[in-house]
N, C-alpha and C. Protein backbone atom coordinates (compact mmCIF):
# COMPACT_ATOMS: atom_id res chain seq x y z
N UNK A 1 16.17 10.07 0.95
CA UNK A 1 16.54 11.44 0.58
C UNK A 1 17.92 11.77 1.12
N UNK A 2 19.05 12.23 0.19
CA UNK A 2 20.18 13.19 0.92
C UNK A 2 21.27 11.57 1.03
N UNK A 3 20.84 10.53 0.43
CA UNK A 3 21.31 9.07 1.16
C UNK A 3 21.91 8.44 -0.32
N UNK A 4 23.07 7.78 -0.27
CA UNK A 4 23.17 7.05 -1.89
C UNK A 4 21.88 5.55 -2.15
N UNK A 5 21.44 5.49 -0.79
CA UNK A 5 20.74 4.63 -1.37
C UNK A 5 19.57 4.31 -0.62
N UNK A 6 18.49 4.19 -1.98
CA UNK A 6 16.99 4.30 -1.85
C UNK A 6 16.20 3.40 -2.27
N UNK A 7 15.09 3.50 -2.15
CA UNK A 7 13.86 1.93 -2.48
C UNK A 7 14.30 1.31 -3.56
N UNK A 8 14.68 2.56 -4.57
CA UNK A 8 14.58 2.05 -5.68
C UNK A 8 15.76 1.70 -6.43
N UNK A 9 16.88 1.68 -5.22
CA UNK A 9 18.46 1.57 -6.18
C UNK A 9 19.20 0.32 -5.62
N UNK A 10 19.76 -0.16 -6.54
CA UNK A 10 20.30 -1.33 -6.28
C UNK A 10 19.93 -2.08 -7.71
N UNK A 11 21.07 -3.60 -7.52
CA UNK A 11 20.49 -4.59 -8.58
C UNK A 11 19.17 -4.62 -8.74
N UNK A 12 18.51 -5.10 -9.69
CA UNK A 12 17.25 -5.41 -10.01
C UNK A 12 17.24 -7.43 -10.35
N UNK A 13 16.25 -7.94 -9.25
CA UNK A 13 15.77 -9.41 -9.84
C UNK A 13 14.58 -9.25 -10.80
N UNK A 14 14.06 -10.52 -11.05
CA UNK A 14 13.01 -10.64 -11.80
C UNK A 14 11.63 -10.23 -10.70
N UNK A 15 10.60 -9.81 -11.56
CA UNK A 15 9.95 -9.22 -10.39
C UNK A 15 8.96 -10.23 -9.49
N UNK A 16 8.70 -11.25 -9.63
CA UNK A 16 7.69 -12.28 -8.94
C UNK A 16 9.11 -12.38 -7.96
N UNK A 17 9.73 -12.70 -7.88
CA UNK A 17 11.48 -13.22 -6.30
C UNK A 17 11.42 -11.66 -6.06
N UNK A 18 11.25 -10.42 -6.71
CA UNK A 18 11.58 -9.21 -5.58
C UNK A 18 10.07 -9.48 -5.05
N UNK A 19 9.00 -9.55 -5.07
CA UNK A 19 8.12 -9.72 -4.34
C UNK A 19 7.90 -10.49 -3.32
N UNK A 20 8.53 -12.16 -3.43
CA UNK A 20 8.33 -12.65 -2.76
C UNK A 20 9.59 -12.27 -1.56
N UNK A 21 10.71 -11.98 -1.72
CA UNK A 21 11.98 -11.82 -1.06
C UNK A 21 11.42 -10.15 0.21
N UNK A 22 11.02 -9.34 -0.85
CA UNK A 22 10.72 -8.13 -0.01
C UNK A 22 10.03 -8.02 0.94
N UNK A 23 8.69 -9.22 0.42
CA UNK A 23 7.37 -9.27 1.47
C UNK A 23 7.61 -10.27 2.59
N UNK A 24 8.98 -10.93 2.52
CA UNK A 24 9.72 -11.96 3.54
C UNK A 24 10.14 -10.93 4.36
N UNK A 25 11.31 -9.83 3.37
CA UNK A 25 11.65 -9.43 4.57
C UNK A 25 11.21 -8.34 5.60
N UNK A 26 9.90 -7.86 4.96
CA UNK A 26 9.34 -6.97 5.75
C UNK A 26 8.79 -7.50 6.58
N UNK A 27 7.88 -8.71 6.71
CA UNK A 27 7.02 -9.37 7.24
C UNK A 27 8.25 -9.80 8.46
N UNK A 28 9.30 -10.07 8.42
CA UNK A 28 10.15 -10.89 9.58
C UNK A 28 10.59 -9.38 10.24
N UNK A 29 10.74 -8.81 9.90
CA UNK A 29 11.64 -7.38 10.46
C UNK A 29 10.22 -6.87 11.28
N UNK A 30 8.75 -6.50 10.90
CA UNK A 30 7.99 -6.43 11.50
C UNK A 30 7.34 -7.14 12.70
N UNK A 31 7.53 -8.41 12.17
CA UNK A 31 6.82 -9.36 13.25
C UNK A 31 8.16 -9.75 14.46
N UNK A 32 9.47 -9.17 14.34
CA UNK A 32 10.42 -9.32 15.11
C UNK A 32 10.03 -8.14 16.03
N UNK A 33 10.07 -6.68 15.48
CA UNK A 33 9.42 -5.69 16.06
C UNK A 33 8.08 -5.42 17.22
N UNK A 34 7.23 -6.30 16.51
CA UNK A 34 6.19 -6.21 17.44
C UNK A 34 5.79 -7.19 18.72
N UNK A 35 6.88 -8.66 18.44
CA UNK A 35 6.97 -9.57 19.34
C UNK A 35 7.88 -9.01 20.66
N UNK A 36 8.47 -8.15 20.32
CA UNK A 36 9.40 -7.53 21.10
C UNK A 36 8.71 -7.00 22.00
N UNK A 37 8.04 -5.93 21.54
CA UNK A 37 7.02 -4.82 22.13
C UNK A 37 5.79 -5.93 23.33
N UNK A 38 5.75 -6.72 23.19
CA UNK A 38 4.81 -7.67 23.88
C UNK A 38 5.48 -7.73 25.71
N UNK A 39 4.22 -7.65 26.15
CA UNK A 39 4.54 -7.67 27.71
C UNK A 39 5.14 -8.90 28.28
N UNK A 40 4.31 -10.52 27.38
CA UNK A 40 4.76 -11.56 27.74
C UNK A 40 6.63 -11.79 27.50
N UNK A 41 6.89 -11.32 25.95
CA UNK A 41 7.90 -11.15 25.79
C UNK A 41 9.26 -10.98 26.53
N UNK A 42 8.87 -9.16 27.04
CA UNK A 42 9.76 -8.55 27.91
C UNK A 42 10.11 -9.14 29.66
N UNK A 43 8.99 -9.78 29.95
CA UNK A 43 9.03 -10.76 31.11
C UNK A 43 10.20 -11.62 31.13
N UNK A 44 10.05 -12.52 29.86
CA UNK A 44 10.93 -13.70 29.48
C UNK A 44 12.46 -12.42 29.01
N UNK A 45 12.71 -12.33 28.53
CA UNK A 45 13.57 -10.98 27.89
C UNK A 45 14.02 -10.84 29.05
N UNK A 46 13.86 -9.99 30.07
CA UNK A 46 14.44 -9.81 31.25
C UNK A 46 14.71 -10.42 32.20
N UNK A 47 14.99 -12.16 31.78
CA UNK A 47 15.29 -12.81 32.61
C UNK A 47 16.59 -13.56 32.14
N UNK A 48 16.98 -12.34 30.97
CA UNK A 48 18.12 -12.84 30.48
C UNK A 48 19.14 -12.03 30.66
N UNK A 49 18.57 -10.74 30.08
CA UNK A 49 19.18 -9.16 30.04
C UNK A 49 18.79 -8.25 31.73
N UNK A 50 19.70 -7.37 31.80
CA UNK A 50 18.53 -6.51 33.41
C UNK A 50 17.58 -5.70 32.64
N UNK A 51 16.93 -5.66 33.55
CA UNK A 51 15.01 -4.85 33.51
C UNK A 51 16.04 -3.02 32.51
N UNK A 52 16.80 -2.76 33.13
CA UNK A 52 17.29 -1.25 32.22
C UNK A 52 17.76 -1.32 30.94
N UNK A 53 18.27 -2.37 31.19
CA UNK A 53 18.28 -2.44 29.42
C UNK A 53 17.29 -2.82 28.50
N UNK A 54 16.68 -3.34 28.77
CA UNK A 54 15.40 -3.72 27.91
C UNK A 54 14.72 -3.03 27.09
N UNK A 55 14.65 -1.91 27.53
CA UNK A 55 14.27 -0.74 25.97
C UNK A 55 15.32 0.16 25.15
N UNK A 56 16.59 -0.42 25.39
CA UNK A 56 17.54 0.35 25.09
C UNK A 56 17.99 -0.96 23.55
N UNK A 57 17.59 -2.13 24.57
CA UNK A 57 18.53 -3.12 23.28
C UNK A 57 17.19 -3.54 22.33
N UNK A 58 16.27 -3.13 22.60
CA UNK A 58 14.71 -3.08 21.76
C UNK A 58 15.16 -1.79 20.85
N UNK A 59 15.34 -0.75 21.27
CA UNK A 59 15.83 0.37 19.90
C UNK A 59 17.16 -0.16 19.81
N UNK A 60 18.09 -0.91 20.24
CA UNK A 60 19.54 -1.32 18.83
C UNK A 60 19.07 -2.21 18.20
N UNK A 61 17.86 -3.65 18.54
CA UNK A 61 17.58 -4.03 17.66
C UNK A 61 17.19 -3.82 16.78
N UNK A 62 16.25 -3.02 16.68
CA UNK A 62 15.16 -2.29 15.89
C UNK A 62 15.82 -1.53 14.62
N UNK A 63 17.21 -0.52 15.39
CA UNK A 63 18.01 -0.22 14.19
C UNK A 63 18.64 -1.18 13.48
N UNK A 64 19.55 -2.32 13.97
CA UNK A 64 20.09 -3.18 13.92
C UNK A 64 19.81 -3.77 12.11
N UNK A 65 18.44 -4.60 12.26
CA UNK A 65 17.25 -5.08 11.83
C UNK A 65 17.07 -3.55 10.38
N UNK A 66 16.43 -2.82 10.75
CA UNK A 66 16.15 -1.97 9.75
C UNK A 66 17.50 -1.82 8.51
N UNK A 67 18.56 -1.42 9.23
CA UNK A 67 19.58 -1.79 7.90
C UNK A 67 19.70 -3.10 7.73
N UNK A 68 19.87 -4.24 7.99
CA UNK A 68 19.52 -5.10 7.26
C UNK A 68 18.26 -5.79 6.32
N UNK A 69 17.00 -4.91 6.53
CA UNK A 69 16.28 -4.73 5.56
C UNK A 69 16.54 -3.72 4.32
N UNK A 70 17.33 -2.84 4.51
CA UNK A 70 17.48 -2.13 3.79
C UNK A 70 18.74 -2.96 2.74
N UNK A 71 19.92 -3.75 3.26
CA UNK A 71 20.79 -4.64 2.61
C UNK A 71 19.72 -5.34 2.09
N UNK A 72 18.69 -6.43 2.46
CA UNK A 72 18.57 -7.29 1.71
C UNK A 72 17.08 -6.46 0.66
N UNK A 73 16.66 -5.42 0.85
CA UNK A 73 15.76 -5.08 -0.32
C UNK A 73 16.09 -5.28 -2.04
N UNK A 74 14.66 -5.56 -2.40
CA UNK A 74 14.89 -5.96 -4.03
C UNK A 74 14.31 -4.68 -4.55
N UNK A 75 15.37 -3.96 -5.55
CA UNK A 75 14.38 -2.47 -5.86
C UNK A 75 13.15 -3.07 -6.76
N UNK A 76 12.16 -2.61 -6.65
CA UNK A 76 11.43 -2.70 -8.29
C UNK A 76 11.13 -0.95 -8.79
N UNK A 77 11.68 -0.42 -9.75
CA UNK A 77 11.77 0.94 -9.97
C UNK A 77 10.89 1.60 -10.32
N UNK A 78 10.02 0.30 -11.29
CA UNK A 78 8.57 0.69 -12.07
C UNK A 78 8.19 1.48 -11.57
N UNK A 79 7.72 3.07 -11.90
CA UNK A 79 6.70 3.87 -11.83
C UNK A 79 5.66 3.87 -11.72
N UNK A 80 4.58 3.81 -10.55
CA UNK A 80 3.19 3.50 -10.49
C UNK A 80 2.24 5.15 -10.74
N UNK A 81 3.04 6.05 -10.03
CA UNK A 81 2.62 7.87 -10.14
C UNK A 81 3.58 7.96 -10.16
N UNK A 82 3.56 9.39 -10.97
CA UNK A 82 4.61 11.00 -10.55
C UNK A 82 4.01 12.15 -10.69
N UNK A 83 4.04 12.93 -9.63
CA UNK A 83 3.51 13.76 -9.86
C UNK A 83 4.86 15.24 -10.66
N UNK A 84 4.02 16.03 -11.06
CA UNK A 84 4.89 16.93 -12.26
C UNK A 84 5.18 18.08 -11.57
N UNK A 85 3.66 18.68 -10.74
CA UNK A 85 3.28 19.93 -10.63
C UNK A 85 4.28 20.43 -9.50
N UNK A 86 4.96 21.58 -9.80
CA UNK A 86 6.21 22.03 -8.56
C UNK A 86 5.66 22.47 -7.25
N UNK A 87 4.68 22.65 -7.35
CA UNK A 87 3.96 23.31 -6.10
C UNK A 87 3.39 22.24 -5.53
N UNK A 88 3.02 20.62 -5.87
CA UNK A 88 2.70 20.17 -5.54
C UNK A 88 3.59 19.08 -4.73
N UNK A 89 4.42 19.16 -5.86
CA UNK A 89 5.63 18.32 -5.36
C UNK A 89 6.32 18.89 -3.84
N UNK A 90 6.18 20.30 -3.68
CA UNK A 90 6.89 21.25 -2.70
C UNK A 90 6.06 20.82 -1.26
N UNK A 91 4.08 20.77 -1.79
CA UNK A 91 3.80 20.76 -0.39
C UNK A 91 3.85 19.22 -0.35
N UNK A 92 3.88 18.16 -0.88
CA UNK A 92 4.00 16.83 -0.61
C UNK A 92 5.50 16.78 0.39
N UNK A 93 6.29 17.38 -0.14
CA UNK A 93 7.64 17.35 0.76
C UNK A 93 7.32 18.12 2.20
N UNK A 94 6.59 19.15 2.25
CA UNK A 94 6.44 19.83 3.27
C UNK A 94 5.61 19.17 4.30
N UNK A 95 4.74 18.00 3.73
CA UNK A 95 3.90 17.28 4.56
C UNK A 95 4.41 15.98 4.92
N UNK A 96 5.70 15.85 4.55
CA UNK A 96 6.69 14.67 4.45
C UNK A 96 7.38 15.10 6.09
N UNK A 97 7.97 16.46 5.78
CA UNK A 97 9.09 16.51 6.95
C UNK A 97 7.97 16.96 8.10
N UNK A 98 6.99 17.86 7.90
CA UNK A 98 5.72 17.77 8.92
C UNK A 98 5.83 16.19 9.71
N UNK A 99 5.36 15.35 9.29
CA UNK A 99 5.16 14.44 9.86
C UNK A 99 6.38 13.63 10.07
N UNK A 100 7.71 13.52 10.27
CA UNK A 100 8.72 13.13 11.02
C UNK A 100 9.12 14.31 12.60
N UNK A 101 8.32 15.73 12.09
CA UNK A 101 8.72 16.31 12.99
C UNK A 101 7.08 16.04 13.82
N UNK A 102 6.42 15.44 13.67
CA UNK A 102 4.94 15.12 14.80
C UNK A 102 5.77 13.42 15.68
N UNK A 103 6.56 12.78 14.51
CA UNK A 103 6.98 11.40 15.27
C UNK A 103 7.54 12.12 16.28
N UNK A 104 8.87 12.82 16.06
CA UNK A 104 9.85 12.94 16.91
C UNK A 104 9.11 14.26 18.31
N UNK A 105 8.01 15.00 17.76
CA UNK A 105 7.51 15.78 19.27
C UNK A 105 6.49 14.69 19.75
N UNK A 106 6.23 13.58 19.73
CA UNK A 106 5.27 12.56 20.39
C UNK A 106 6.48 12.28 21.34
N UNK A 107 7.51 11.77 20.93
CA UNK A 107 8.33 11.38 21.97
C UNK A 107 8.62 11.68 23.41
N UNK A 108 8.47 13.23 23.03
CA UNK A 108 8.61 14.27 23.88
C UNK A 108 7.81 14.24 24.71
N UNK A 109 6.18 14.16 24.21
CA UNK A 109 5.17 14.12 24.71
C UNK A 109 4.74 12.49 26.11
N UNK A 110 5.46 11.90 25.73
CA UNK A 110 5.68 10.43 26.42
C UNK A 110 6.89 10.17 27.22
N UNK A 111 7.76 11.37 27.12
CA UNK A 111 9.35 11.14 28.03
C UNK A 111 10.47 10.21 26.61
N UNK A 112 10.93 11.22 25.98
CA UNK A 112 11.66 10.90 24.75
C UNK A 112 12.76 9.88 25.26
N UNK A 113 13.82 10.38 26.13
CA UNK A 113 15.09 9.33 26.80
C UNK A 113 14.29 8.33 27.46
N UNK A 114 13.08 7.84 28.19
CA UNK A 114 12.39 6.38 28.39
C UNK A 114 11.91 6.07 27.08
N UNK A 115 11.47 6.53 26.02
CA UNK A 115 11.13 6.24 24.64
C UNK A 115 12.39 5.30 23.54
N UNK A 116 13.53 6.06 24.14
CA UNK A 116 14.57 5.13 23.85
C UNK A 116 15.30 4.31 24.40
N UNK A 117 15.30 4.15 25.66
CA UNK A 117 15.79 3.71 26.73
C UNK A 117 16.68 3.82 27.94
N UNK A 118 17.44 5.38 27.28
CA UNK A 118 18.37 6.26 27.62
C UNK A 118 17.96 6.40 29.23
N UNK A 119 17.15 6.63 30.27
CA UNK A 119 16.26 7.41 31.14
C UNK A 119 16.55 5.62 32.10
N UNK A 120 16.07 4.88 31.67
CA UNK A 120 15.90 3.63 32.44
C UNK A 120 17.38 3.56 32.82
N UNK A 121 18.19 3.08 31.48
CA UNK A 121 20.11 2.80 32.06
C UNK A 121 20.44 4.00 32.90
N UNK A 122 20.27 5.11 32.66
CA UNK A 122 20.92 6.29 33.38
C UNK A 122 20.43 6.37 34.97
N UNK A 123 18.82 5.83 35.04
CA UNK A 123 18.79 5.75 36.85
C UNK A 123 19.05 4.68 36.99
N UNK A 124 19.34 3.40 36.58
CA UNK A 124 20.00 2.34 37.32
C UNK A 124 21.58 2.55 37.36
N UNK A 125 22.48 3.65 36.38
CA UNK A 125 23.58 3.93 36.59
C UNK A 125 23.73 4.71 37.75
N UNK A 126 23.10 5.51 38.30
CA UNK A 126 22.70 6.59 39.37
C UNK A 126 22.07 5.80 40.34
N UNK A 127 21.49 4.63 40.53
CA UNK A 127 21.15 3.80 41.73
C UNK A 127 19.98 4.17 41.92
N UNK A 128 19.41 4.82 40.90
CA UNK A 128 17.55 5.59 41.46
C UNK A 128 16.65 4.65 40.82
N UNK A 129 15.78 4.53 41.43
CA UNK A 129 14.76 3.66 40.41
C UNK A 129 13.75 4.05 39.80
N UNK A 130 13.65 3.94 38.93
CA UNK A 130 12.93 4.17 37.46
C UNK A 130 11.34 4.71 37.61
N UNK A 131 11.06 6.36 37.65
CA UNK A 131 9.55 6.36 37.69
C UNK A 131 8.71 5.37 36.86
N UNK A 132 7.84 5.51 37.51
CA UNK A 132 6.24 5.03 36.40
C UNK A 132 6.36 6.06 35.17
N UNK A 133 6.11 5.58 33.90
CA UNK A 133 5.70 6.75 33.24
C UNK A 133 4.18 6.73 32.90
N UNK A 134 4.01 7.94 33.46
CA UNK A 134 2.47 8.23 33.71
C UNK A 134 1.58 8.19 32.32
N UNK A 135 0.43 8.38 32.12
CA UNK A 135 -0.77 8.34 31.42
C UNK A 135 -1.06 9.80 31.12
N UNK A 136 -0.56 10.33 29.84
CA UNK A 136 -0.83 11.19 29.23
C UNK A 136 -1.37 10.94 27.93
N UNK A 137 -2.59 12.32 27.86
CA UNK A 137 -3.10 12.57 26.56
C UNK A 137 -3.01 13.99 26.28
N UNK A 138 -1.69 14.22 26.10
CA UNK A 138 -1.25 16.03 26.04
C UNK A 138 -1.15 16.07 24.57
N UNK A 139 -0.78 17.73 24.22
CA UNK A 139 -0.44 17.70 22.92
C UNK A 139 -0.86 16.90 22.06
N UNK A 140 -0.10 16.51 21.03
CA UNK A 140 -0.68 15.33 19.79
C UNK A 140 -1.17 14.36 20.27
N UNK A 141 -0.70 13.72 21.40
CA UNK A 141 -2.44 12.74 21.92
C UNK A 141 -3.16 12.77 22.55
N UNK A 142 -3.50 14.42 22.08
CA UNK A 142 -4.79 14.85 22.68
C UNK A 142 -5.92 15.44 21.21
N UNK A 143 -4.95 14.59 20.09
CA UNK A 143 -5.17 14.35 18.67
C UNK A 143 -5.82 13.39 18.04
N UNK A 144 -4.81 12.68 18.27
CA UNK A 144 -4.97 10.87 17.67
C UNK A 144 -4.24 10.37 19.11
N UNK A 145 -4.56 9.10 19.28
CA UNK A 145 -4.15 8.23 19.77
C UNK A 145 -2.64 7.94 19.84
N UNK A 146 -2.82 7.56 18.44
CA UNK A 146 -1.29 6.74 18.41
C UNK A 146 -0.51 7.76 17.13
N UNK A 147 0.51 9.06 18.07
CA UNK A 147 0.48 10.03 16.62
C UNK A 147 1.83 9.32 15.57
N UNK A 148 2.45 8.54 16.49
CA UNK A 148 3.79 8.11 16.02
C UNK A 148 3.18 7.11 14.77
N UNK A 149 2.21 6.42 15.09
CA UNK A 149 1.66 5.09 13.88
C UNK A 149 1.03 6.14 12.82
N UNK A 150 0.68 7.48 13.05
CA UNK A 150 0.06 8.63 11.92
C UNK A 150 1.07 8.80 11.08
N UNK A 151 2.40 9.43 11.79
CA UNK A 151 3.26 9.39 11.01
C UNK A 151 3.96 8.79 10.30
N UNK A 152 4.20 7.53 10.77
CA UNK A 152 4.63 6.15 9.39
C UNK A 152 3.81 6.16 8.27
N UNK A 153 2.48 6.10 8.75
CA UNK A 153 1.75 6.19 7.34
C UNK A 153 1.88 7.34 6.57
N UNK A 154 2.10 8.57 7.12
CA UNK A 154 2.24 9.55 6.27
C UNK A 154 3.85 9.35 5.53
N UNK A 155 4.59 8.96 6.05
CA UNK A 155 6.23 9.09 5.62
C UNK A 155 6.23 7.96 4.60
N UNK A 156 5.78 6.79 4.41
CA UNK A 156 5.82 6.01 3.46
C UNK A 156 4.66 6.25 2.35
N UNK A 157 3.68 7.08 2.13
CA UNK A 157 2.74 7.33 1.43
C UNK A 157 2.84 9.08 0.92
N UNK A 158 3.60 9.67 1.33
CA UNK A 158 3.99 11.43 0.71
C UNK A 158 5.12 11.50 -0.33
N UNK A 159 4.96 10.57 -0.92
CA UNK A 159 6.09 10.54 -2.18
C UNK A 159 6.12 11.29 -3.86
N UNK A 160 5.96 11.87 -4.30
CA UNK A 160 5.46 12.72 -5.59
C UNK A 160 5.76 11.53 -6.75
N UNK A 161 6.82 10.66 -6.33
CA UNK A 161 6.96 9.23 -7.73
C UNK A 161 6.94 8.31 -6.61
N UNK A 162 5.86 7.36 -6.87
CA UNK A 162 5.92 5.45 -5.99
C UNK A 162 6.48 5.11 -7.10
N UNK A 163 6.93 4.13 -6.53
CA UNK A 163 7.65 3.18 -7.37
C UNK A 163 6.77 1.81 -7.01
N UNK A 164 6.74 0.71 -7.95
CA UNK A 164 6.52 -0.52 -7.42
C UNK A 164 6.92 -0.65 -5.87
N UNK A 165 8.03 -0.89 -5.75
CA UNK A 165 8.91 -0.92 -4.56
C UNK A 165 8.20 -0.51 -3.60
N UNK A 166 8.17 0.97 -3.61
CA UNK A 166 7.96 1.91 -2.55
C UNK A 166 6.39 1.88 -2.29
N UNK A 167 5.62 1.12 -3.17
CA UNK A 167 4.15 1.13 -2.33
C UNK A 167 3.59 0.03 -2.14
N UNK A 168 4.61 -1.23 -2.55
CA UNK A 168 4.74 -2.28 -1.55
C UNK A 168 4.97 -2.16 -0.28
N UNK A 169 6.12 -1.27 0.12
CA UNK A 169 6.37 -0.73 1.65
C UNK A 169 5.16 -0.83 2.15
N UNK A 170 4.61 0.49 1.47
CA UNK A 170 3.99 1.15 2.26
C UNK A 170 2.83 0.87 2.43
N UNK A 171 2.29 -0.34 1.89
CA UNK A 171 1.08 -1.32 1.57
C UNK A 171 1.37 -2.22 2.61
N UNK A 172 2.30 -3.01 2.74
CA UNK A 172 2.96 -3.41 4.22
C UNK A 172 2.83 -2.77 5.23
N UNK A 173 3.41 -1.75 5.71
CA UNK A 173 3.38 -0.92 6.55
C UNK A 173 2.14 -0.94 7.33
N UNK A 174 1.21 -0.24 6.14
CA UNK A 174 -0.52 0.34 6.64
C UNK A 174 -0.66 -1.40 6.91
N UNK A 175 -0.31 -2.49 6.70
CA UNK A 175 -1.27 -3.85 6.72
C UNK A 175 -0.69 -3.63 8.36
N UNK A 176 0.73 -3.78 8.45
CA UNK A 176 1.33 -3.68 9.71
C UNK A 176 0.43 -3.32 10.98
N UNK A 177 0.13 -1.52 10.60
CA UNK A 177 0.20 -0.85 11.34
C UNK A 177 -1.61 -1.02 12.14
N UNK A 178 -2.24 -1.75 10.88
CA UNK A 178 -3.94 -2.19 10.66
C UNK A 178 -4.10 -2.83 12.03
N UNK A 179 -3.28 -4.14 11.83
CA UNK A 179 -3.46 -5.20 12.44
C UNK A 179 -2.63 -5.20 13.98
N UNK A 180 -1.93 -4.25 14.13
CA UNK A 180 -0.78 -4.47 15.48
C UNK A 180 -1.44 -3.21 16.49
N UNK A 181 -2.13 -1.99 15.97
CA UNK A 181 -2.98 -1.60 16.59
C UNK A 181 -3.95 -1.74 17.79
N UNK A 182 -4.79 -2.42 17.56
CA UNK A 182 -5.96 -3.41 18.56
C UNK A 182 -4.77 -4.10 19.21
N UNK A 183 -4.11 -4.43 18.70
CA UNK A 183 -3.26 -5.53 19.97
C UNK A 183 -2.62 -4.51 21.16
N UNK A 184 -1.82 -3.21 20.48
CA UNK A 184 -0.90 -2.61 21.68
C UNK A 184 -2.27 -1.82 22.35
N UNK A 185 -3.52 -1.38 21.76
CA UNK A 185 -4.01 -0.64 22.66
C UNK A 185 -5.04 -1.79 23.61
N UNK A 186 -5.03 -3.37 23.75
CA UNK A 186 -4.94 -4.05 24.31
C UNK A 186 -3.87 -4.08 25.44
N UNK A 187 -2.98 -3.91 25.04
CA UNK A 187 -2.11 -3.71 26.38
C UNK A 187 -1.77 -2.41 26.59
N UNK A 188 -2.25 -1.92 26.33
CA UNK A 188 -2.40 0.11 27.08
C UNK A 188 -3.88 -0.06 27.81
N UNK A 189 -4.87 -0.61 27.58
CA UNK A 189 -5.89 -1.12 28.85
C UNK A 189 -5.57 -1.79 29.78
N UNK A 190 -4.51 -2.95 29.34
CA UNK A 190 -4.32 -3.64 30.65
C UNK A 190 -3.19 -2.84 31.31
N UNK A 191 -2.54 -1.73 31.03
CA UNK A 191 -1.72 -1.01 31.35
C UNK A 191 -2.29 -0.13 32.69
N UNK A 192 -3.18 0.96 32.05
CA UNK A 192 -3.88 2.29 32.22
C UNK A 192 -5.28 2.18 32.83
N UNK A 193 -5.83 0.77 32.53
CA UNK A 193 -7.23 0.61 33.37
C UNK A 193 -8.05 1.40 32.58
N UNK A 194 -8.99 2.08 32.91
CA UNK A 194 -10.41 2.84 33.11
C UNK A 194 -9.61 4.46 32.50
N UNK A 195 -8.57 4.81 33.01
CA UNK A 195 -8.12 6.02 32.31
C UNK A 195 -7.70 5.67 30.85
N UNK A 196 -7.35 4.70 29.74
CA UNK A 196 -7.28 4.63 28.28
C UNK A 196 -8.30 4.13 28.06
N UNK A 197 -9.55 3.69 28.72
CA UNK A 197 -11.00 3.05 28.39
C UNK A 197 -11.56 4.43 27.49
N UNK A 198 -11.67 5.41 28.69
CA UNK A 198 -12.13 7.10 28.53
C UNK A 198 -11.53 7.53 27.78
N UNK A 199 -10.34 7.54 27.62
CA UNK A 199 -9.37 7.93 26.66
C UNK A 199 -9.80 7.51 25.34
N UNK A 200 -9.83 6.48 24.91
CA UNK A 200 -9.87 5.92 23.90
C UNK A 200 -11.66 5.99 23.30
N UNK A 201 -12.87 6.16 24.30
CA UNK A 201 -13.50 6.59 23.87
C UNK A 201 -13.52 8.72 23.60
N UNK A 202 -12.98 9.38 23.92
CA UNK A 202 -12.53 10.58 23.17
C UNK A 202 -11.77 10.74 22.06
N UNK A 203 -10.96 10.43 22.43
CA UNK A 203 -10.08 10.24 21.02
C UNK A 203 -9.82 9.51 19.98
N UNK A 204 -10.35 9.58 18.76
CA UNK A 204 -9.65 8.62 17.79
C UNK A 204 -8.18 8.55 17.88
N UNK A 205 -7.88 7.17 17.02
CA UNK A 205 -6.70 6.08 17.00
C UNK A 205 -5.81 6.70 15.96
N UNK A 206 -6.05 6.68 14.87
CA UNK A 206 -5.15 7.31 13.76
C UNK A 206 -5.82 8.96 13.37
N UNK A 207 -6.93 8.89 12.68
CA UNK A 207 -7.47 9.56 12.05
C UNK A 207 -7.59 11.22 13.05
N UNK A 208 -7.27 12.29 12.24
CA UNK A 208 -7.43 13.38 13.68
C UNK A 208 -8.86 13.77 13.33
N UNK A 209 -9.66 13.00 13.88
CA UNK A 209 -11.10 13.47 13.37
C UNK A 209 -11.73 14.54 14.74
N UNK A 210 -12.77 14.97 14.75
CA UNK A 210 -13.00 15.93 15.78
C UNK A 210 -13.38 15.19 17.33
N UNK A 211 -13.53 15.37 18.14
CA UNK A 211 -13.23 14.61 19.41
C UNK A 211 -14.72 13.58 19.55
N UNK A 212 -14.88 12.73 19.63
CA UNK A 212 -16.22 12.22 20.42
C UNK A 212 -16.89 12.76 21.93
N UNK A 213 -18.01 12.81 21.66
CA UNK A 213 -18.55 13.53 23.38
C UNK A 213 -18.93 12.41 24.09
């Protein structure tokens, strides 16, 4: 949106190579993403880089990486829906920017500058060392679980026209987001102990369903 360029613009290949090319490069841009995020990872990682940078050059990669998925995407334009209705189209948009503005107050909710890495470089620039960041289930994750993985799914799936293209994403994405789940809240137990055990039996993971007793 607001951008010259979108899922669906660019050359066009034949469509069996944009499939196979797209689902390459989502699949490598993802699985680069989430190998990152790994505890074993960041161990090895920081024995290259210092311990403060480490979540700082995890979000330049991350951007890094995302425009070059965006360079090497194959549009496919085909029309799968559109929706017509103006009022509908209005609240689909309204439930679009809703949910970039739930990503960006989760941040908040978790310490936004350690979320990017900003908070870690700035007390090792200052010589202080780096709180713990504590175990909260405030605000939106005192919702869902994981509100930031709510909102991807909502931002790639609130579209009034999919395109081929665009629900390949987002068919990716949800496979992504399916399967990498159980793994990080695997390491938010071995994190948090007995407080995300409890946690996680109260609260659902994605879904904001009503609380468990």
């Amino acid at each position: 949106m607001v951008v010259p360029k979108t899922v669906d613009s660019g050359s066009f290949a034949p469509l069996p190579q944009s499939y196979i090319a797209n689902i390459a490069v989502v699949a490598a841009y993802l699985s680069l993403h989430s190998l990152m995020a790994r505890s074993w990872f960041k161990q090895w990682w920081t024995s290259i880089i210092p311990q403060p940078l480490e979540r700082a050059t995890y979000v330049l990669i991350a951007g890094i990486t995302t425009f070059l998925v965006v360079w090497a995407w194959q549009p496919m334009p085909d029309v799968v829906w559109q929706v017509e209705n103006t009022a509908i189209v209005a609240g689909i948009y309204a439930l679009y920017a809703l949910a970039w503005l739930m990503m960006a107050l989760a941040t908040f909710n978790i310490d936004h500058w350690s979320f990017f890495g900003l908070r870690q470089v700035w007390d090792a620039v200052c010589g202080r060392r780096a709180p713990e960041i504590p175990f909260t289930a405030r605000f939106l994750f005192g919702l869902v679980r994981h509100p930031i993985s709510l909102g991807w799914l909502l931002v790639f799936w609130l579209t009034p026209q999919m395109s081929q293209g665009h629900l390949l994403l987002a068919v990716c994405v949800s496979i992504y987001i399916a399967v990498v789940t159980p793994i990080e809240e695997a390491d938010l137990v071995a994190e948090f102990g007995d407080n995300y055990v409890n946690y996680r039996k109260r609260v659902r993971a994605i879904v904001p369903w009503p609380r468990r007793h």
